[in-house]
Protein backbone atom coordinates (compact mmCIF):
# COMPACT_ATOMS: atom_id res chain seq x y z
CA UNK A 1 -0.50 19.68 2.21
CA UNK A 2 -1.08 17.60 -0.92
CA UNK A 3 -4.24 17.14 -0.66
CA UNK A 4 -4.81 21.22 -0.79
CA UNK A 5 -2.43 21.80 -3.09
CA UNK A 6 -4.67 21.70 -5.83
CA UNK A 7 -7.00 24.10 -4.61
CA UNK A 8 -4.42 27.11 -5.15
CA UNK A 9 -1.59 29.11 -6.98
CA UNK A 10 2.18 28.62 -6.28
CA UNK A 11 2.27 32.65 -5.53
CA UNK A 12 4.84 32.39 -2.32
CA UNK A 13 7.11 29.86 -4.60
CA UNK A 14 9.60 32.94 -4.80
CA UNK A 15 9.58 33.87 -1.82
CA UNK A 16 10.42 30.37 -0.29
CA UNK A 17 13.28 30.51 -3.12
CA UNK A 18 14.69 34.11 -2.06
CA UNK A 19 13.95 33.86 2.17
CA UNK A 20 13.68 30.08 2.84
CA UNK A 21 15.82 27.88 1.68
CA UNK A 22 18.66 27.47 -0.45
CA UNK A 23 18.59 24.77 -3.39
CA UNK A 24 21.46 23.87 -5.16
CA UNK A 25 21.33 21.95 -8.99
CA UNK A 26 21.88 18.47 -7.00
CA UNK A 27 19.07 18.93 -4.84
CA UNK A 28 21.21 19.30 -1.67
CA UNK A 29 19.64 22.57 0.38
CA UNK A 30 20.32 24.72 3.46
CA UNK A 31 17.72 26.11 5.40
CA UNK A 32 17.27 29.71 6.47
CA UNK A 33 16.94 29.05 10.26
CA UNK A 34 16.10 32.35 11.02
CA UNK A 35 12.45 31.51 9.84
CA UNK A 36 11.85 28.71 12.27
CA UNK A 37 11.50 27.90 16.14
CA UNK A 38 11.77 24.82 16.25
CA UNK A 39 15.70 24.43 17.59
CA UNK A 40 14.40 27.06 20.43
CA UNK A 41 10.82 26.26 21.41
CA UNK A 42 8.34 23.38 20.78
CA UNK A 43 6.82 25.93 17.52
CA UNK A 44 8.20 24.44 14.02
CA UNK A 45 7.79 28.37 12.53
CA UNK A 46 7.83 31.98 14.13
CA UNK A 47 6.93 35.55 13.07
CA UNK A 48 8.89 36.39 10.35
CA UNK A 49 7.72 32.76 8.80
CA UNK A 50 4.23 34.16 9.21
CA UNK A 51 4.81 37.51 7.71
CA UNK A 52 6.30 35.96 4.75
CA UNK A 53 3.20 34.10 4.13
CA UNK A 54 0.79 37.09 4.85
CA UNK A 55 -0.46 36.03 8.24
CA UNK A 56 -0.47 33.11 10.93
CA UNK A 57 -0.64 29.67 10.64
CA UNK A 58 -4.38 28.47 10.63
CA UNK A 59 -5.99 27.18 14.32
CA UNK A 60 -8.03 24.03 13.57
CA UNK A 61 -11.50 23.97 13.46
CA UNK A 62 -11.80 27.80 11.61
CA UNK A 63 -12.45 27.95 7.95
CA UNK A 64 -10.41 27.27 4.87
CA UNK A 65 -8.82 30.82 3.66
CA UNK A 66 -7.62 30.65 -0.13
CA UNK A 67 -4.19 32.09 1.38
CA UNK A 68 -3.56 28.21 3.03
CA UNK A 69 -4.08 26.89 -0.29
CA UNK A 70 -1.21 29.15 -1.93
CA UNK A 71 0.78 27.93 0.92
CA UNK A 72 0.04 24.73 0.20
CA UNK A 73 0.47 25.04 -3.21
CA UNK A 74 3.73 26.43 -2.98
CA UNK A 75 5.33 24.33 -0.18
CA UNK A 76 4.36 21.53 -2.61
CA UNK A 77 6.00 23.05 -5.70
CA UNK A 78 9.46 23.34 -4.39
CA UNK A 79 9.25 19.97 -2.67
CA UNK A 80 8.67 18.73 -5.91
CA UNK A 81 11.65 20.79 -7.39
CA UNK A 82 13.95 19.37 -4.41
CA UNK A 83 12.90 15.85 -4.84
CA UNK A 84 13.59 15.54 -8.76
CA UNK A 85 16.57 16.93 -8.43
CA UNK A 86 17.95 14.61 -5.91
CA UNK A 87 16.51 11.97 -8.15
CA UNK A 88 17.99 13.23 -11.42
CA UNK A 89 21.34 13.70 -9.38
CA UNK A 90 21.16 9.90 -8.55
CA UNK A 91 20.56 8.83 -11.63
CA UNK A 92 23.56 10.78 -13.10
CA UNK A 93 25.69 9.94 -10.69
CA UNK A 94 25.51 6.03 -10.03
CA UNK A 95 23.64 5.24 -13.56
CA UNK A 96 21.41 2.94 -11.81
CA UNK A 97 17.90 1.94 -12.88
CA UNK A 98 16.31 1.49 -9.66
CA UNK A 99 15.12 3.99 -7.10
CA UNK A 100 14.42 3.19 -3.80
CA UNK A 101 12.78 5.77 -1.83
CA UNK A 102 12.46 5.97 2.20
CA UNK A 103 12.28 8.72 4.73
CA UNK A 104 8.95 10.86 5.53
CA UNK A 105 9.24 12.92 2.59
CA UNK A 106 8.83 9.57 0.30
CA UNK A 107 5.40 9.74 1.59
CA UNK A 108 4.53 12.54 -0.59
CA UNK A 109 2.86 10.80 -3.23
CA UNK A 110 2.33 13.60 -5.38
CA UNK A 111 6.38 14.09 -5.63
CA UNK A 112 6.28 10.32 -6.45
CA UNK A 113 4.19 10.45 -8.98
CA UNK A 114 5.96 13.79 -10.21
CA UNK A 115 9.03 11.77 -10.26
CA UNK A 116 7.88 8.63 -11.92
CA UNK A 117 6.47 10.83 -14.96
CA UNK A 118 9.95 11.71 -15.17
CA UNK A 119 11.07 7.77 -16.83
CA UNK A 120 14.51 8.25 -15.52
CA UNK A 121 14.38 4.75 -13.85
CA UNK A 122 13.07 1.17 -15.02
CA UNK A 123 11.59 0.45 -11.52
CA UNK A 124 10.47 3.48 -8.13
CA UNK A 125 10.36 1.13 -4.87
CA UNK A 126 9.21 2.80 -1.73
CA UNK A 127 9.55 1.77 1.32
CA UNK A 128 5.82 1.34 3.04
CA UNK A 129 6.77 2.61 6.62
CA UNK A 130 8.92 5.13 4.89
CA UNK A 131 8.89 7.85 7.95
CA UNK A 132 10.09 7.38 11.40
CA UNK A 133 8.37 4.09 12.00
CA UNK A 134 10.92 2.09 9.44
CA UNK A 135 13.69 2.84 11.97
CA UNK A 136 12.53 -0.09 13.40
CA UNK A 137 13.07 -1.98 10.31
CA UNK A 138 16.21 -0.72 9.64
CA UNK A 139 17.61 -1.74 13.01
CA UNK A 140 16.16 -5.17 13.20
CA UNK A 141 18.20 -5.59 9.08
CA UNK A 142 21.15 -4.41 11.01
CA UNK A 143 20.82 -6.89 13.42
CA UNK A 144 19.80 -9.53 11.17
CA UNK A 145 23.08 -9.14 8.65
CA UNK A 146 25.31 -9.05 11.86
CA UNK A 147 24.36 -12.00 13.56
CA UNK A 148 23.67 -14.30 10.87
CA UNK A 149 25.88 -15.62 7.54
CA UNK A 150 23.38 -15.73 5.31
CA UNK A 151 23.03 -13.94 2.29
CA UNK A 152 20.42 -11.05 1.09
CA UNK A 153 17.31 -12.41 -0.39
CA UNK A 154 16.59 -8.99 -1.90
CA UNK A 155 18.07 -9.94 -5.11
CA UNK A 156 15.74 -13.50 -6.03
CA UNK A 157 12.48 -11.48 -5.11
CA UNK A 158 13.33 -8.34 -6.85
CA UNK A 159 13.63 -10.79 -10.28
CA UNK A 160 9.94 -12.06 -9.32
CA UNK A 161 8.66 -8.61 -9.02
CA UNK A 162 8.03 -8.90 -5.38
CA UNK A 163 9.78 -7.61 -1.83
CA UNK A 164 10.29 -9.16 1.24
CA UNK A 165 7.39 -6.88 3.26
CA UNK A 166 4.66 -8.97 2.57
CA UNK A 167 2.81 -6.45 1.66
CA UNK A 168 3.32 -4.74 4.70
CA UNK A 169 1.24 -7.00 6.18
CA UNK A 170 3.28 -7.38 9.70
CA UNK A 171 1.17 -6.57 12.27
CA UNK A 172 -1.35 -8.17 14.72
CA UNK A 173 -3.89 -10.65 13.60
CA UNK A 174 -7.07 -11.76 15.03
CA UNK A 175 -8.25 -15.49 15.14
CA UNK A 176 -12.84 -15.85 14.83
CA UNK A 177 -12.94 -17.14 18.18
CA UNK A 178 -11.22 -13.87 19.30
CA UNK A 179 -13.37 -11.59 16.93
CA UNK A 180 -16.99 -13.56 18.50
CA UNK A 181 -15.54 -13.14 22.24
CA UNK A 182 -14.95 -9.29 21.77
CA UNK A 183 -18.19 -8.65 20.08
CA UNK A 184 -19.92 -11.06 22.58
CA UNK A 185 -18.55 -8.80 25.38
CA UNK A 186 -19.84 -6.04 23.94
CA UNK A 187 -23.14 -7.44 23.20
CA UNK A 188 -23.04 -7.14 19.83
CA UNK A 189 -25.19 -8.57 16.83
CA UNK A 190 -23.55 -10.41 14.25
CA UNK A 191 -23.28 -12.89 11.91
CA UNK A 192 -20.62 -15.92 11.22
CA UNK A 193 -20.32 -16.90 7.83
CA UNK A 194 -17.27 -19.75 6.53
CA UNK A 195 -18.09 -19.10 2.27
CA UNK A 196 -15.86 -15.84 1.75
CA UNK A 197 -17.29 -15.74 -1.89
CA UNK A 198 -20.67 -15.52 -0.30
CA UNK A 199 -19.42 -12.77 2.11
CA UNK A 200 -17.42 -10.62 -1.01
CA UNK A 201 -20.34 -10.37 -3.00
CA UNK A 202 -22.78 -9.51 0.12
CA UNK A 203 -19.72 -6.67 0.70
CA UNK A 204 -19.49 -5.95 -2.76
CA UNK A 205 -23.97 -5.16 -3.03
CA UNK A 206 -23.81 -3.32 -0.01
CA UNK A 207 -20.53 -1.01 -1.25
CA UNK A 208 -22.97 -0.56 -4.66
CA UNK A 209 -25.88 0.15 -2.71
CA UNK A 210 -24.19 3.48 -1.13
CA UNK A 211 -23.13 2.08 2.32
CA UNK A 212 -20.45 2.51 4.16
CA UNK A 213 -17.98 -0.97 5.29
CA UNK A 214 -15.23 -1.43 7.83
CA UNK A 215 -13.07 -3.76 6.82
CA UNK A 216 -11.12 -5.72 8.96
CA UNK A 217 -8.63 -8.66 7.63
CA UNK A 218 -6.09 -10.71 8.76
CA UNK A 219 -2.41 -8.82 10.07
CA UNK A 220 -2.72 -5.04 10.65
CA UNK A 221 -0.30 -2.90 7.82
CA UNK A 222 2.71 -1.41 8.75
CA UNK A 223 3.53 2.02 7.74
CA UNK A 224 0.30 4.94 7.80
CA UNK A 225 -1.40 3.69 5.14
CA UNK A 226 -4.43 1.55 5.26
CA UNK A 227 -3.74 -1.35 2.49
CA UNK A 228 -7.10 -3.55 2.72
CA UNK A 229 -6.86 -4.97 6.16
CA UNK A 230 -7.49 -2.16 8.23
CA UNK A 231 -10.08 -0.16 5.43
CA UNK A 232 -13.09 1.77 5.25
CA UNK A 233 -14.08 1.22 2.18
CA UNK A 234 -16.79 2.87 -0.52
CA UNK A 235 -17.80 3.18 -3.78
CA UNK A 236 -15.52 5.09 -5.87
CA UNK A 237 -18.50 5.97 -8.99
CA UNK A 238 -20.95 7.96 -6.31
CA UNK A 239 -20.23 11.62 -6.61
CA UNK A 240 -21.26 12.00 -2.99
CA UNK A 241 -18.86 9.51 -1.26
CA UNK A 242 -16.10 11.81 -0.67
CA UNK A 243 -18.28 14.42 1.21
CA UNK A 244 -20.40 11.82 3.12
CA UNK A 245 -16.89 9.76 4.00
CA UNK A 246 -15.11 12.61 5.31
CA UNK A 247 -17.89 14.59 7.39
CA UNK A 248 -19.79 11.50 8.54
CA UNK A 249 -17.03 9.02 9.51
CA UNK A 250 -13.47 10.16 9.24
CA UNK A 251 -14.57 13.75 10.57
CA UNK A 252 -12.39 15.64 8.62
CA UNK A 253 -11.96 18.89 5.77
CA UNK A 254 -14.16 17.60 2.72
CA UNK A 255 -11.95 19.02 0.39
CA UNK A 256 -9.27 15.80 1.76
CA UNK A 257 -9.58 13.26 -1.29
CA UNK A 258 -9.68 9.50 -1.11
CA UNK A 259 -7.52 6.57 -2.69
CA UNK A 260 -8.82 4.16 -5.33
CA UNK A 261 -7.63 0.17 -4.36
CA UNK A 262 -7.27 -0.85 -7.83
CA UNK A 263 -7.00 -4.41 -9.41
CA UNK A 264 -3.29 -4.74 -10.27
CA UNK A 265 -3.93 -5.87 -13.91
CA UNK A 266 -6.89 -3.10 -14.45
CA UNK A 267 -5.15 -0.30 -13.32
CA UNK A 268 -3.39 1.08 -16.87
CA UNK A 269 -6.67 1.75 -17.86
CA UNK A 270 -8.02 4.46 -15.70
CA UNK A 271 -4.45 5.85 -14.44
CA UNK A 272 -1.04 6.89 -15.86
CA UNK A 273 1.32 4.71 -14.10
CA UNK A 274 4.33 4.87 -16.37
CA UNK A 275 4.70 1.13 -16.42
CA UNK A 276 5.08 0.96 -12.43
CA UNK A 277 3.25 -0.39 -9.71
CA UNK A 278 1.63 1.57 -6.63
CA UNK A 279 1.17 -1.63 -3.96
CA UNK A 280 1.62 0.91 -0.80
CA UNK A 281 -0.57 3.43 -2.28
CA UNK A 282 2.49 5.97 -2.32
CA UNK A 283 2.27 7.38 -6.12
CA UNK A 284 -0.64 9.95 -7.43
CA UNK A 285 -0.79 9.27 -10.98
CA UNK A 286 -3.14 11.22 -13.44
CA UNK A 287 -6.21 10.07 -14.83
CA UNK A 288 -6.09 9.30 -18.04
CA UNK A 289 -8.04 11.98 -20.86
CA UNK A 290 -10.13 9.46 -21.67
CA UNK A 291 -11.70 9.09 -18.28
CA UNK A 292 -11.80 12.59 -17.65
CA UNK A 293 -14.92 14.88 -17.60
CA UNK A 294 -14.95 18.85 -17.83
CA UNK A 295 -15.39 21.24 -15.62
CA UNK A 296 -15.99 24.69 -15.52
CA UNK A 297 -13.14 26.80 -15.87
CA UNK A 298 -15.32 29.46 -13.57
CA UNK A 299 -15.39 27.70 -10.43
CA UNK A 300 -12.25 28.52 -7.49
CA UNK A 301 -11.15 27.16 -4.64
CA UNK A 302 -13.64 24.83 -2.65
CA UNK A 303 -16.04 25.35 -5.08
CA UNK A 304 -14.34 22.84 -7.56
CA UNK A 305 -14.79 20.11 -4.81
CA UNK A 306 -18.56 19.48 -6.12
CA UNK A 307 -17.72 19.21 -9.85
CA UNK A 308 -17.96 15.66 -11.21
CA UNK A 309 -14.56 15.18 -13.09
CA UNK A 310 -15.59 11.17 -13.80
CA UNK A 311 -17.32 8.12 -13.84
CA UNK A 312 -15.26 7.55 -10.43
CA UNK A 313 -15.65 10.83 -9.00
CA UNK A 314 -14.85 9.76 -5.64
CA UNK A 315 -11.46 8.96 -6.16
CA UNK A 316 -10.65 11.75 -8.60
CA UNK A 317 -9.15 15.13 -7.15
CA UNK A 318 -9.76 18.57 -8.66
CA UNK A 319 -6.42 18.28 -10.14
CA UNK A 320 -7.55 14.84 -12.34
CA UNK A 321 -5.06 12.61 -10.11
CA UNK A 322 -5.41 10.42 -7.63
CA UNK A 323 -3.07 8.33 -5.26
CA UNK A 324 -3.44 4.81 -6.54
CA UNK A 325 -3.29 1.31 -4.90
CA UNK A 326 -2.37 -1.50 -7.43
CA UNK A 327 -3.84 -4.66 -5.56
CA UNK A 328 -3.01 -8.17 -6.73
CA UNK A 329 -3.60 -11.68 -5.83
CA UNK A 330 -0.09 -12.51 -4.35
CA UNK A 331 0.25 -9.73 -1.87
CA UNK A 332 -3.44 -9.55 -0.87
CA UNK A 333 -5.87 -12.49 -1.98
CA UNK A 334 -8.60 -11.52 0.20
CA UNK A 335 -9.15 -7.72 -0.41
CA UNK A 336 -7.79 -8.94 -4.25
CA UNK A 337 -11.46 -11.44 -4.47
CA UNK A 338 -13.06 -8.75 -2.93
CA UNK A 339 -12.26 -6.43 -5.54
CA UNK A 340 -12.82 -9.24 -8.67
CA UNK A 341 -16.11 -9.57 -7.15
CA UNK A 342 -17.02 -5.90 -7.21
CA UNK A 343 -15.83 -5.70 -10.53
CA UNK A 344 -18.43 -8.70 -11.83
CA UNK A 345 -21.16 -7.14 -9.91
CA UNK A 346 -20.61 -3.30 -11.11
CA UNK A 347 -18.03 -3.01 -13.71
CA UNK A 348 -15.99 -1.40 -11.71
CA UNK A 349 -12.65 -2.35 -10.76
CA UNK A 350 -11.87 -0.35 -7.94
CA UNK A 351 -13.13 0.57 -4.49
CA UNK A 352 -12.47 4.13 -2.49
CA UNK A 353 -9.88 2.54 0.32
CA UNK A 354 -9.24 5.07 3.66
CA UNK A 355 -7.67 3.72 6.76
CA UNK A 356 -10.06 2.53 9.43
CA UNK A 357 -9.96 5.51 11.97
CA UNK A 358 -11.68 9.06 12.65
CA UNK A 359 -9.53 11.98 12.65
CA UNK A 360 -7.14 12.32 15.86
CA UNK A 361 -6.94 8.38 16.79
CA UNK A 362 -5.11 5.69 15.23
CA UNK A 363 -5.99 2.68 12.45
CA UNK A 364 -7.97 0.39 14.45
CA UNK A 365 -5.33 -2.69 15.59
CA UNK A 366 -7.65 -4.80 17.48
CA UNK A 367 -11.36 -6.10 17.00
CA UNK A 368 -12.40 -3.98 20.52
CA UNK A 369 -10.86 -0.78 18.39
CA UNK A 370 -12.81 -1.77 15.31
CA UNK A 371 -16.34 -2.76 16.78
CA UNK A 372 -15.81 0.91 18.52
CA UNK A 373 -15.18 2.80 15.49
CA UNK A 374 -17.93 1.03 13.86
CA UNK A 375 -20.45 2.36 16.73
CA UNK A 376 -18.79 5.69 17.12
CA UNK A 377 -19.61 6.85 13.55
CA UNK A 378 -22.12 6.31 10.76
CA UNK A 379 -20.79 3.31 8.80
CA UNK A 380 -23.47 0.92 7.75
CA UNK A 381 -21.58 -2.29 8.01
CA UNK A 382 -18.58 -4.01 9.38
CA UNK A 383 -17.02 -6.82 8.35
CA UNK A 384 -14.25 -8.35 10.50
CA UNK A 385 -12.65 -12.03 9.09
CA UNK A 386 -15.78 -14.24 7.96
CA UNK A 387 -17.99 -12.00 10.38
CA UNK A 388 -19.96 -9.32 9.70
CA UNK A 389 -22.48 -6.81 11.65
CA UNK A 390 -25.28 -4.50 10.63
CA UNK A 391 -25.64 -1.21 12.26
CA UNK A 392 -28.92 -1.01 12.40
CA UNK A 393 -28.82 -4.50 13.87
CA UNK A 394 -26.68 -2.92 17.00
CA UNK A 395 -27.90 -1.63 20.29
CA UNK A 396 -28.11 2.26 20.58
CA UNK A 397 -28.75 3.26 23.50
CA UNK A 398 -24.81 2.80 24.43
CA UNK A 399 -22.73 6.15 25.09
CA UNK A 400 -21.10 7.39 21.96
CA UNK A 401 -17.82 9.70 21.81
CA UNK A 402 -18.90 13.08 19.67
CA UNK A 403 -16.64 14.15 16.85
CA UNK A 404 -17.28 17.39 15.48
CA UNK A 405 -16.12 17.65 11.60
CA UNK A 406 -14.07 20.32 10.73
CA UNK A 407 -15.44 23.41 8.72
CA UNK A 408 -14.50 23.92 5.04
């Protein structure tokens, strides 16, 4: 939805307003429930939904109409609408300067960033599993304040700009000796290396060369998005990353853009940020004029995918925004270096960062997952912990599971 938002023109906007839903000025809002299925039958929307929006929903695999966009576009508008008015409500209501955002719909980074233009609070803090997965979260807190006497630690780590998710870093981890004994089981070639400065600025030539890296570091994220331990990750200033990423190893609709992973400190220069922080990669912020090329004011639809709107083209959607990833030394040192060390070689402080799967399966927990994703699709390199593999260096003769990419 956001990421084909862009593409169109909020035409069904009124009709959502007049047939869908009912919005009041606080943001609260009813639903029209004869539109939808989905208390009857396993379908979220039926016919009258579909003649509302000029035809049926669209089957995967079959081409991009420029009617999905308007939906799209439109869907997105009023979620937008909804969402700063609950905020602005809020904000009226309790005068309080801080925002903190969970549920699925805090996912929608372009609302976020939507909202955060807005300067209504001091700080935005989103919760990284913000969808049905921080359930779990919120019943282990319950547990943990009725059981125990101590007091919240929220309030010391808010003053030092941090949280208590460490960096959402709260998954599985992988010692070497259990990296070498997967890869040895698969036969693989690779290389052990114990100088990560050595290893960042092998990473960092490849990434500049044009290839392609898994990355694979330390404990798996929680939440959906990939954070720099569980990455694919490419160079944000080629103009063909986006298109090679998407129909070569994530196997999905080209038009999909991709996040930048950002040094912390050099972010206010290319992006908009109003003064916050993105460390979950849940705000879109625009890119500022100065960074921003022309385009022609000719091209429509998919056709403004190819237009070069920067110097990191990659990472910059048709719209001029992107959905950024502060990274800083505290929450991530590894993938932090990684970045400093890109930076030194290139100029460039910022990497393309897309969670280490294909379309349909899962981020890769485990080193069996990764090694299989590796061989499954065309990324040049993989690096897991202070080990890293060539493809080229890899048998191929193996069986390999076919993914088809999905037509634009």
């Amino acid at each position: 939805l956001m990421g084909l938002a862009p593409y169109g023109e909020p035409k069904y906007v009124k009709h959502i307003y007049d047939h869908l839903i009912d919005v009041k000025a606080d943001g609260s809002f009813r639903l029209n429930l004869d539109y939808f299925d989905f208390l009857r039958s396993n379908r979220m929307s039926n016919d009258r939904f579909h003649a509302l929006f000029d035809g049926p929903p669209r089957k995967p695999e079959t081409k991009m109409d420029p009617r999905f966009m308007d939906v799209a576009r439109s869907i997105q508008q009023v979620t937008e609408d909804i969402v700063l008015k609950l905020a602005k409500h809020t904000r009226e209501v309790t005068e309080k300067k801080h925002l903190c955002l969970a549920g699925g719909v805090a996912l929608n980074c372009v609302a976020n960033g939507k909202l955060a233009a807005q300067k209504w609070f001091d700080d935005i803090w989103i919760q990284p599993a913000a969808g049905d997965a921080g359930g779990a979260l919120g019943a282990a807190l319950a547990v943990w304040h009725e059981q125990t006497s101590e007091k919240p630690r929220g309030e010391s780590t808010l003053q030092k700009g941090q949280d208590q998710m460490s960096g959402s870093f709260l998954g599985p981890a992988y010692s070497s000796d259990e990296v070498q004994r997967t890869l040895n089981a698969h036969e693989a070639s690779f290389h052990v290396t114990n100088d990560h400065g050595t290893l960042n600025k092998i990473t960092s030539r490849w990434l500049a060369e044009g290839h392609v890296v898994g990355w694979m570091q330390g404990a798996m994220e929680f939440g959906p998005r990939a954070l720099g331990n569980r990455s694919i990750l490419g160079d944000a200033r080629s103009s063909k990353m986006q298109s090679l990423i998407n129909r070569k190893i994530k196997y999905r609709e080209s038009f999909r853009p991709f996040a930048p992973a950002v040094l912390e400190e050099k972010a206010h220069k290319f992006f908009e940020l109003h003064g916050l922080k993105s460390p979950y990669m849940l705000i879109v912020a625009d890119l500022l004029e100065s960074q921003q090329k022309s385009t022609s004011s000719e091209l429509e639809g998919l056709e403004r995918l190819h237009a070069e709107r920067s110097d990191v083209p990659a990472i910059t959607h048709v719209d001029y925004t992107a959905r950024v990833q502060t990274v800083n030394e505290h929450q991530n040192a590894r993938f932090y270096h990684l970045l400093k060390t890109f930076e030194s070689e290139t100029g460039c402080p910022m990497l393309i960062n897309t969670s280490f799967n294909v379309r349909g399966e899962p981020i890769v927990a485990t080193p069996d997952d990764a090694y299989r994703c590796f061989m499954n699709t065309e990324m040049d390199y993989l690096v897991i912990g202070d080990i890293w593999l060539s493809k080229i260096e890899q048998k191929q003769d193996r069986p390999k599971q076919q993914f088809v990419p999905i037509p634009d």
